[in-house]
Structure formats: structure tokens, C-alpha cells
C-alpha atoms as a PDB file:
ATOM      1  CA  UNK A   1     157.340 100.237 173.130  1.00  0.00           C
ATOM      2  CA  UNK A   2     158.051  98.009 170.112  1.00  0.00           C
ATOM      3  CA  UNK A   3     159.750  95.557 172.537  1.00  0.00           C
ATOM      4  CA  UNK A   4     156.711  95.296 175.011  1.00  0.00           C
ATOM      5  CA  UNK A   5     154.258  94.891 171.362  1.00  0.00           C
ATOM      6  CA  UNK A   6     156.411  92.105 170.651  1.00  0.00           C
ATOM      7  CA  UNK A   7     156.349  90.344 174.049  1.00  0.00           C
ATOM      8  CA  UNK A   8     152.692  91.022 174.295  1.00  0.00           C
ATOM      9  CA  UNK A   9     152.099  89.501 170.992  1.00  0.00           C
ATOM     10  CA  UNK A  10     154.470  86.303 171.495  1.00  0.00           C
ATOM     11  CA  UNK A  11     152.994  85.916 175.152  1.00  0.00           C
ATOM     12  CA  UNK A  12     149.278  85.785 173.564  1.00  0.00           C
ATOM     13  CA  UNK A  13     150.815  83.272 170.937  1.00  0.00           C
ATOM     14  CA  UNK A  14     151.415  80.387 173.146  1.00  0.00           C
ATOM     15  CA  UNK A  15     148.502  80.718 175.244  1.00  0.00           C
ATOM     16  CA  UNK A  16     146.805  80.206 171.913  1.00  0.00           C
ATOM     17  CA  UNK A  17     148.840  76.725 171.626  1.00  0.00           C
ATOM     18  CA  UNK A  18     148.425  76.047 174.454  1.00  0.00           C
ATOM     19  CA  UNK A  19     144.623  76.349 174.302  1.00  0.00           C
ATOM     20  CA  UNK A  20     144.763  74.698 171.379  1.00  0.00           C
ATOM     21  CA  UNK A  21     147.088  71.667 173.233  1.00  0.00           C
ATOM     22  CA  UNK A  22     144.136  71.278 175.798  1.00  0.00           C
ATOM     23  CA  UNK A  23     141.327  71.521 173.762  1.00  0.00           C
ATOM     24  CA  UNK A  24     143.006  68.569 171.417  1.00  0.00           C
ATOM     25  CA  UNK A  25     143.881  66.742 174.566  1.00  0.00           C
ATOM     26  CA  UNK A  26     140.129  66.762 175.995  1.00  0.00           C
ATOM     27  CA  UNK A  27     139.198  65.951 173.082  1.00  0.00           C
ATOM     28  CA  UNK A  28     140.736  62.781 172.288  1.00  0.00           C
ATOM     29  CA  UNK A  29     139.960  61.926 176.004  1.00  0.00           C
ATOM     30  CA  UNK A  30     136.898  61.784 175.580  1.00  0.00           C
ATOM     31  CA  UNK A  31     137.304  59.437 172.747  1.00  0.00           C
ATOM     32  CA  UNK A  32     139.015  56.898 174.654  1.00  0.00           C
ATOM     33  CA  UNK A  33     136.112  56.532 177.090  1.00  0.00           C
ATOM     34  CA  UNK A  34     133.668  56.062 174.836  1.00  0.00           C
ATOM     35  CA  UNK A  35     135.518  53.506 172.896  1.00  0.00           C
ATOM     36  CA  UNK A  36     134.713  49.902 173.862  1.00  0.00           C
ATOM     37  CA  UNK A  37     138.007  48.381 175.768  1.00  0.00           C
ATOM     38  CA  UNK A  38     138.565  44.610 177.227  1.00  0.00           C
ATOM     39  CA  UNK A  39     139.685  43.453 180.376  1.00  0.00           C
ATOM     40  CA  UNK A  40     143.410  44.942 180.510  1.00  0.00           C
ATOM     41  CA  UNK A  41     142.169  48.484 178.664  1.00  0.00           C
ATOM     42  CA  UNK A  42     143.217  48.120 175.625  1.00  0.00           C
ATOM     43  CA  UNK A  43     140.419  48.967 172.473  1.00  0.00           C
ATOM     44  CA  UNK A  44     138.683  45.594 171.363  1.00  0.00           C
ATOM     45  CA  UNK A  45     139.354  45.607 167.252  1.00  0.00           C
ATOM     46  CA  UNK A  46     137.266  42.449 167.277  1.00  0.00           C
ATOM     47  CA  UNK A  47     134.021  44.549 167.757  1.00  0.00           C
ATOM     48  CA  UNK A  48     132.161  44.372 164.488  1.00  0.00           C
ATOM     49  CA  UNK A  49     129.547  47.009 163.078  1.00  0.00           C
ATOM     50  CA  UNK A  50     126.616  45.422 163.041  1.00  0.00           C
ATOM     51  CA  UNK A  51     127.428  43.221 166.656  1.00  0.00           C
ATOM     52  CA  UNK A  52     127.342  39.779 164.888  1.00  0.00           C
ATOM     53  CA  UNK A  53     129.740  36.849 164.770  1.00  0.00           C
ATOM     54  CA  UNK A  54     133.025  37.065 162.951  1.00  0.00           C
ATOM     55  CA  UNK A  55     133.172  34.226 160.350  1.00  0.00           C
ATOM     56  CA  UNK A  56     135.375  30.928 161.127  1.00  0.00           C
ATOM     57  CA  UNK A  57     138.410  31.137 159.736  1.00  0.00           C
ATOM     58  CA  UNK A  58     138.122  28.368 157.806  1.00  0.00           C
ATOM     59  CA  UNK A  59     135.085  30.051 155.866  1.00  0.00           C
ATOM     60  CA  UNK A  60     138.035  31.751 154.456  1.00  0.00           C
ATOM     61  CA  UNK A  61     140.124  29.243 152.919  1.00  0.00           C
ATOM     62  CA  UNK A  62     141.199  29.759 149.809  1.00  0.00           C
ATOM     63  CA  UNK A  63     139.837  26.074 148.456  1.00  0.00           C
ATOM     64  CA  UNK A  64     139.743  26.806 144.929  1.00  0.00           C
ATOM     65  CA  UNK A  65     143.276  27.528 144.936  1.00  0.00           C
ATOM     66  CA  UNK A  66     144.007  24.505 146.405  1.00  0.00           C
ATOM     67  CA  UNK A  67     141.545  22.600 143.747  1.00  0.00           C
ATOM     68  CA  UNK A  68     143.591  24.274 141.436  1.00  0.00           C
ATOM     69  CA  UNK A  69     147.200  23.020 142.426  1.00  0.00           C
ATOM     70  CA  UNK A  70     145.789  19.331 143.080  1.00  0.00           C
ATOM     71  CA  UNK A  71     144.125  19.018 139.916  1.00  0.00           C
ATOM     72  CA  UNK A  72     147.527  20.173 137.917  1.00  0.00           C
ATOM     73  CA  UNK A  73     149.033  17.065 139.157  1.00  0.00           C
ATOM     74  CA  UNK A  74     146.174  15.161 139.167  1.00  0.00           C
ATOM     75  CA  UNK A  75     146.202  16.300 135.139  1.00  0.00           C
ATOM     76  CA  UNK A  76     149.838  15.079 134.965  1.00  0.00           C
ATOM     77  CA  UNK A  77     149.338  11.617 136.227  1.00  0.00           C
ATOM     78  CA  UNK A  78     146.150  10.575 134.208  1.00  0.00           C
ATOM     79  CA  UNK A  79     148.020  11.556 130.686  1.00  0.00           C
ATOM     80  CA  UNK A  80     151.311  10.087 131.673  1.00  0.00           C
ATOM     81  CA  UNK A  81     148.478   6.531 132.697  1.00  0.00           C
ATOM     82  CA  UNK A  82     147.619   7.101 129.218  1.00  0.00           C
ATOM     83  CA  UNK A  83     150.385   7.786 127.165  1.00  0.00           C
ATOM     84  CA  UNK A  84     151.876   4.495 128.872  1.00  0.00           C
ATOM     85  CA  UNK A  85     148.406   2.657 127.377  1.00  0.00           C
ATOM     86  CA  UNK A  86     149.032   4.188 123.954  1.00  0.00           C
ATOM     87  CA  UNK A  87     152.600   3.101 124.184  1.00  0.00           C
ATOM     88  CA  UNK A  88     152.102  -0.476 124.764  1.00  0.00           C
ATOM     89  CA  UNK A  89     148.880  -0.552 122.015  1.00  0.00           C
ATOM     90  CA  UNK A  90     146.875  -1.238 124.528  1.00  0.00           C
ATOM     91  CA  UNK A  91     142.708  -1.028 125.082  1.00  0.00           C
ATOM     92  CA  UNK A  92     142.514   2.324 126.153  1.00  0.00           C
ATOM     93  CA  UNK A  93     140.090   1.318 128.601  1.00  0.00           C
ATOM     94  CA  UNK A  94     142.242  -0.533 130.189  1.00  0.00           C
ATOM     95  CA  UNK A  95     141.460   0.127 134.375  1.00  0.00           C
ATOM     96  CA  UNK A  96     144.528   0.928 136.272  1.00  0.00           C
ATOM     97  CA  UNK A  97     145.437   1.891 139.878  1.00  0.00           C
ATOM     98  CA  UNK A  98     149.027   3.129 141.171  1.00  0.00           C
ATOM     99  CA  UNK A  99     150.029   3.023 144.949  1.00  0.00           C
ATOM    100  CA  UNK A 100     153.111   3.005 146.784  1.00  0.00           C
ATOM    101  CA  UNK A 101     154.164  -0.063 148.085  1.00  0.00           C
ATOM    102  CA  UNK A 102     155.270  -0.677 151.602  1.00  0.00           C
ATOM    103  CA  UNK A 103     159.107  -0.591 150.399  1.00  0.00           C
ATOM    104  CA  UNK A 104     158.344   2.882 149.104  1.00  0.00           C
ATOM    105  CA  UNK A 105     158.462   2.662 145.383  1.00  0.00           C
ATOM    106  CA  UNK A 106     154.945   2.447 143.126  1.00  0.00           C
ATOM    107  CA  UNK A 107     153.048  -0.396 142.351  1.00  0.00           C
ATOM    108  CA  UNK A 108     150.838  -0.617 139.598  1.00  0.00           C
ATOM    109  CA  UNK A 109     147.588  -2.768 139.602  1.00  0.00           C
ATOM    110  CA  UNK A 110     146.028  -3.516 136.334  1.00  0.00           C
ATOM    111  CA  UNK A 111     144.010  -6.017 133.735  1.00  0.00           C
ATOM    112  CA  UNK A 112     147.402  -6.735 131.046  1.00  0.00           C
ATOM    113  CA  UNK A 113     149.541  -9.472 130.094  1.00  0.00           C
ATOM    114  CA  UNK A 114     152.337  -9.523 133.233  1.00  0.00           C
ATOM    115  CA  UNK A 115     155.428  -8.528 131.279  1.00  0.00           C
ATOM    116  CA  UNK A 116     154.021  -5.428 130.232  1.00  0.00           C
ATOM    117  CA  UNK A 117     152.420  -4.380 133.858  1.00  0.00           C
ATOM    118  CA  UNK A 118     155.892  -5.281 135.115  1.00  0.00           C
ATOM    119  CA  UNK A 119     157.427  -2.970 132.686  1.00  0.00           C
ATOM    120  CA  UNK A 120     155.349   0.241 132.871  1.00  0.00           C
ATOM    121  CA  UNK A 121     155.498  -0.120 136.646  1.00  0.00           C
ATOM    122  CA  UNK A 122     159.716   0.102 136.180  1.00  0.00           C
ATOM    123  CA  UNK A 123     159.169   3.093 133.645  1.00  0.00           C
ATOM    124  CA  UNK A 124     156.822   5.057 136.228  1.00  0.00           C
ATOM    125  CA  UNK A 125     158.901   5.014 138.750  1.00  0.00           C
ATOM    126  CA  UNK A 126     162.137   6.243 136.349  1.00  0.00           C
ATOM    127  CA  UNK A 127     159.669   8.743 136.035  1.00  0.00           C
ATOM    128  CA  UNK A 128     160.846  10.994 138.626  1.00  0.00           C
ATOM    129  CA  UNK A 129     157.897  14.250 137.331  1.00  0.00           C
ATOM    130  CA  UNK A 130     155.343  10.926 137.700  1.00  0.00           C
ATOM    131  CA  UNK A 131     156.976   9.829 141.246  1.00  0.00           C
ATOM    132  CA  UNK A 132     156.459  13.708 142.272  1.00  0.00           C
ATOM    133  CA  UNK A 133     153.021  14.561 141.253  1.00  0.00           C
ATOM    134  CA  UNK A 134     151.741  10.975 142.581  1.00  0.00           C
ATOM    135  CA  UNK A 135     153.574  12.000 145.636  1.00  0.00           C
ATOM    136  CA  UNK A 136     152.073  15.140 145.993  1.00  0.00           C
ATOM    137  CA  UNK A 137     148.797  13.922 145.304  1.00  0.00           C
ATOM    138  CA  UNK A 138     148.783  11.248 148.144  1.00  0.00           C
ATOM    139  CA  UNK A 139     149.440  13.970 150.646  1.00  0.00           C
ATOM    140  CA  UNK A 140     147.309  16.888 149.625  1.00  0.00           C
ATOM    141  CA  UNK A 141     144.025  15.480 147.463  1.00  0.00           C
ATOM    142  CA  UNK A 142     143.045  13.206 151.276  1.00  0.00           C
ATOM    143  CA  UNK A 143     143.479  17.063 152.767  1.00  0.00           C
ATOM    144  CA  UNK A 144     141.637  18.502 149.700  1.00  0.00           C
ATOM    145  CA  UNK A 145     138.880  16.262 149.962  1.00  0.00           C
ATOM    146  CA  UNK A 146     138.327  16.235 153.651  1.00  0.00           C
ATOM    147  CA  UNK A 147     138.138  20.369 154.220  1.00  0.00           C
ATOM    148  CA  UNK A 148     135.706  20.068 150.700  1.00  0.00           C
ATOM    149  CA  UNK A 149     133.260  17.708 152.262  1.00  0.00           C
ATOM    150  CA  UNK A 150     133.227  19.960 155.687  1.00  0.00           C
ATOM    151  CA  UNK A 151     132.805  22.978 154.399  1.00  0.00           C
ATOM    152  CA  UNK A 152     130.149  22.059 152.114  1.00  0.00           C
ATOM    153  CA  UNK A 153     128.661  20.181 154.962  1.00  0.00           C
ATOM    154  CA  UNK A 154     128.902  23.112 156.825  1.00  0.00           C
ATOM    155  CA  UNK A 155     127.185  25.451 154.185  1.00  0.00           C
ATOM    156  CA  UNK A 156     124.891  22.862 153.396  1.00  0.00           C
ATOM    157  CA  UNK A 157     123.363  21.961 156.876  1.00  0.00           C
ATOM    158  CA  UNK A 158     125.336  24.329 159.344  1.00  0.00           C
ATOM    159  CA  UNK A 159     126.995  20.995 160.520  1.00  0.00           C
ATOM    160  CA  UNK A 160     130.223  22.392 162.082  1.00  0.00           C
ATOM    161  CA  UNK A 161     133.483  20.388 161.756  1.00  0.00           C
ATOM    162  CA  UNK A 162     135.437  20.320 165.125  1.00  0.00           C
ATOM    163  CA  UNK A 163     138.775  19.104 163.354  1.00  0.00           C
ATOM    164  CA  UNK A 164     138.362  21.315 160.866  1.00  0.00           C
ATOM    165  CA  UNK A 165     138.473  24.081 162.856  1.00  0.00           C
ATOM    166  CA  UNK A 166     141.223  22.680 164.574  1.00  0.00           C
ATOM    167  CA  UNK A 167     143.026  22.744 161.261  1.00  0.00           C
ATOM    168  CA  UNK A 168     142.848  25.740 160.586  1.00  0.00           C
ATOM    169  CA  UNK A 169     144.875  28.813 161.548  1.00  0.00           C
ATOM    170  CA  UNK A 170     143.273  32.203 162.248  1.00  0.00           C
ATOM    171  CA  UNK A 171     146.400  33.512 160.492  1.00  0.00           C
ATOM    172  CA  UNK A 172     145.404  33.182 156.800  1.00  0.00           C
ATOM    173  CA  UNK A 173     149.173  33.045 155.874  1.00  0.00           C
ATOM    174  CA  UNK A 174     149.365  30.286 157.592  1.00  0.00           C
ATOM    175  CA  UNK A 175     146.799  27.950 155.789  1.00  0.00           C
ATOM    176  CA  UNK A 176     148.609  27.475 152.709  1.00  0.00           C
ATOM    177  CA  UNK A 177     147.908  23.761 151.161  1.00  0.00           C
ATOM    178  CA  UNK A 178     150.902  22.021 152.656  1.00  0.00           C
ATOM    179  CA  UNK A 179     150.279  24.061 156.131  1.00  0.00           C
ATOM    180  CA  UNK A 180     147.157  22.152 156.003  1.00  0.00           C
ATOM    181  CA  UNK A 181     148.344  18.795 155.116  1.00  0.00           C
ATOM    182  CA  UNK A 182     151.231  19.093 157.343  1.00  0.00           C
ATOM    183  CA  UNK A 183     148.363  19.683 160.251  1.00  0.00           C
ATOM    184  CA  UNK A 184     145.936  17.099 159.057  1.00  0.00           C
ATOM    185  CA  UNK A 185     148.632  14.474 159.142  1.00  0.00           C
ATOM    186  CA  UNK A 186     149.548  14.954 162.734  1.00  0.00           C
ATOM    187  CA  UNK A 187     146.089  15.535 163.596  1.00  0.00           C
ATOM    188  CA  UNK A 188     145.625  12.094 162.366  1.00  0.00           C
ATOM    189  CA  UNK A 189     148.232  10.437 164.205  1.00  0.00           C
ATOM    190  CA  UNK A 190     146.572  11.533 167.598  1.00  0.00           C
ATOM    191  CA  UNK A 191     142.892  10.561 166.684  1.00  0.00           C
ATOM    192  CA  UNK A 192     141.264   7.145 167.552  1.00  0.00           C
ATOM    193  CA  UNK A 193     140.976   4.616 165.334  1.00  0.00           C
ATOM    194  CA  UNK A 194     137.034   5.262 164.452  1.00  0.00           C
ATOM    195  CA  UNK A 195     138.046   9.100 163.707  1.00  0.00           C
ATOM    196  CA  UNK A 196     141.155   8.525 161.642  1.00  0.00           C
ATOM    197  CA  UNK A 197     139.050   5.814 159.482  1.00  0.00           C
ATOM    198  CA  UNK A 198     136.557   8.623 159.552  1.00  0.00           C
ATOM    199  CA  UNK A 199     139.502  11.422 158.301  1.00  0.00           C
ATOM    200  CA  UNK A 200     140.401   9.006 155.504  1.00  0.00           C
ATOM    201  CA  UNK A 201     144.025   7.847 155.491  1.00  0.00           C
ATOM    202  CA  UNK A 202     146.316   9.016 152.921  1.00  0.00           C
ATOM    203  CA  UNK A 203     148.917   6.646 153.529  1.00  0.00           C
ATOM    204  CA  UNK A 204     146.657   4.210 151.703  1.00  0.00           C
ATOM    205  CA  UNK A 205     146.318   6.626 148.882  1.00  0.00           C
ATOM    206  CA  UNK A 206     145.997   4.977 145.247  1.00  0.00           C
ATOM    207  CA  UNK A 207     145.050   6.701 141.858  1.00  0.00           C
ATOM    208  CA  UNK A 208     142.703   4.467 139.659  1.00  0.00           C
ATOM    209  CA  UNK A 209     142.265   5.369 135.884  1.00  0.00           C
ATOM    210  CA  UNK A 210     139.145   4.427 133.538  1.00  0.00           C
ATOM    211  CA  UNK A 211     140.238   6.445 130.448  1.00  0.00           C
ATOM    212  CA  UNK A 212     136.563   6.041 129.221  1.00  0.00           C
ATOM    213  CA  UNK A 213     135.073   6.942 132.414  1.00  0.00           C
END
């Protein structure tokens, strides 16, 4: 009798599970069906709450980062302008502009006797931390400055920026400072003339200094 108790009580047990099984099963059925789904059935994560727009990813760009980075560089080459001024005793008001010149190295435009324009253009470019951040800065402050204007452009007026969006990755890791340069500089290379004038063209890049500006 104990045996047949037993049975009777393990039989009832896993129609219980199973019970359980189906009702778990009809359940999450009916989940599926009511959850939106795109062409090949799968569940459409881009649905939002509220039914509106997703952002543009470039809405999301991390631009005051990027301010950041430039402007530590930018920093580095205006006091290195001015040490040079202080070093030579002269007006520290002097104007000056540094560019590279088409055989590579940097030239140095500025209002001073010859001899010593000639010689702080040889010390900057033994300056290999000065040769860097003026590198650098040729490259990414054009970027910089071009995503600024759009965006604000864009915030300002709702005037959308069809290379900037074509600039920008929807993968957020992927929009790091030099991802962006690296981009904007082939993006250039394909443009017409009227739209790479329009870009701006960091190959022509030159930092001017006005110490009393």
C-alpha cells in the first residue's frame, strides 16, 4: 500500500510540472506576439517609449572632451611662443605665426630682427614636445572646430550637417578624437573643391600668437 501512496504521490508530482511547464510556456507565448518585431521576426530594440526619434549620434559626441585634449596642447604651444619672446628680451607683443613648411619642418613668421627669427625657428623645431603638440594641433583643432560650428548650428537653427553625420559613427567607441580626424581627412580628400574650402583645410594649418590679445 505504501508503494502505490508513493507512486500516486510522484505520478501527481510531475503532472504538477508539467502544468506548471505549459502554463510558463503559454505564457511567454503570448509575450512574443504582442511584442513589436521587424521584417525577419526578430524584436525591434530601436522602439522607444514615447514613439519619437532617437537622437543623431553625433548629438552625442563627447565635444568637451575633445575641447579639453586640444586646448592642453594648444596651452603648450602659446607658453613655449612666449618663453622663446622672454628669452630673446623681446616686446612681448611681438605677433607670431608657426606653420609647417612644404619640406615638413616649421616655419616661423614674425615682426624681429632676422637672426633671431632664424634662430627660434631652429630651437622650435629641436623642440621635439613643441613639434608634437603643433602637430597634433594641425590635425585635430580643423576637426574640433568644424563638428563645434555644426553642432551649434544645428542646436541653434536645426540646420543639419550632412558630413557631419557622415562623420560620425553610431558606435560611440568609435568617435574618439583621432577616429574623427582620421574620417574628416579622408572625407576631405573626396569632396569638391567648393566643399573642402568650405571644411577648412588643415594642411594649411598655422598657429598665430598676440601675447596681449
Amino acid at each position: 500500500m505504501s508503494l502505490l501512496s508513493s507512486l500516486a504521490r510522484l505520478g501527481a508530482g510531475f503532472q504538477q510540472a508539467a502544468e506548471s511547464r505549459s502554463a510558463a510556456q503559454a505564457q511567454q507565448q503570448k509575450a512574443s506576439a504582442t511584442a513589436p518585431q521587424d521584417a525577419t521576426g526578430k524584436q525591434d530594440d530601436s522602439v522607444t517609449l514615447n514613439g519619437g526619434e532617437q537622437p543623431k549620434a553625433s548629438s552625442r559626441l563627447a565635444v568637451s572632451r575633445y575641447k579639453s585634449d586640444v586646448g592642453q596642447d594648444a596651452a603648450f604651444v602659446r607658453e613655449t611662443l612666449r618663453h622663446k619672446l622672454a628669452e630673446y628680451n623681446l616686446n612681448p607683443a611681438t605677433r607670431m605665426a608657426v606653420q609647417r613648411s612644404s619640406g615638413g619642418t616649421l616655419a616661423l613668421e614674425a615682426r624681429m630682427p632676422e637672426n633671431l627669427r632664424q634662430q627660434i625657428e631652429l630651437d622650435l623645431n629641436n623642440n621635439k614636445g613643441f613639434k608634437d603638440a603643433f602637430g597634433r594641433l594641425s590635425m585635430n583643432e580643423p576637426t574640433l572646430a568644424f563638428v563645434d560650428t555644426a553642432l551649434k548650428l544645428n542646436k541653434a537653427y536645426g540646420v543639419n550637417n550632412s558630413l557631419l553625420d557622415t562623420l560620425v559613427s553610431d558606435n560611440q567607441q568609435f568617435n574618439g578624437l583621432g577616429d574623427l580626424v582620421h574620417r574628416y581627412d579622408n572625407l576631405r580628400q573626396t569632396l569638391s573643391a567648393e566643399r573642402v574650402e568650405a571644411a577648412g583645410n588643415p594642411r594649411h594649418y598655422a598657429f598665430s600668437l598676440n601675447a596681449q590679445a
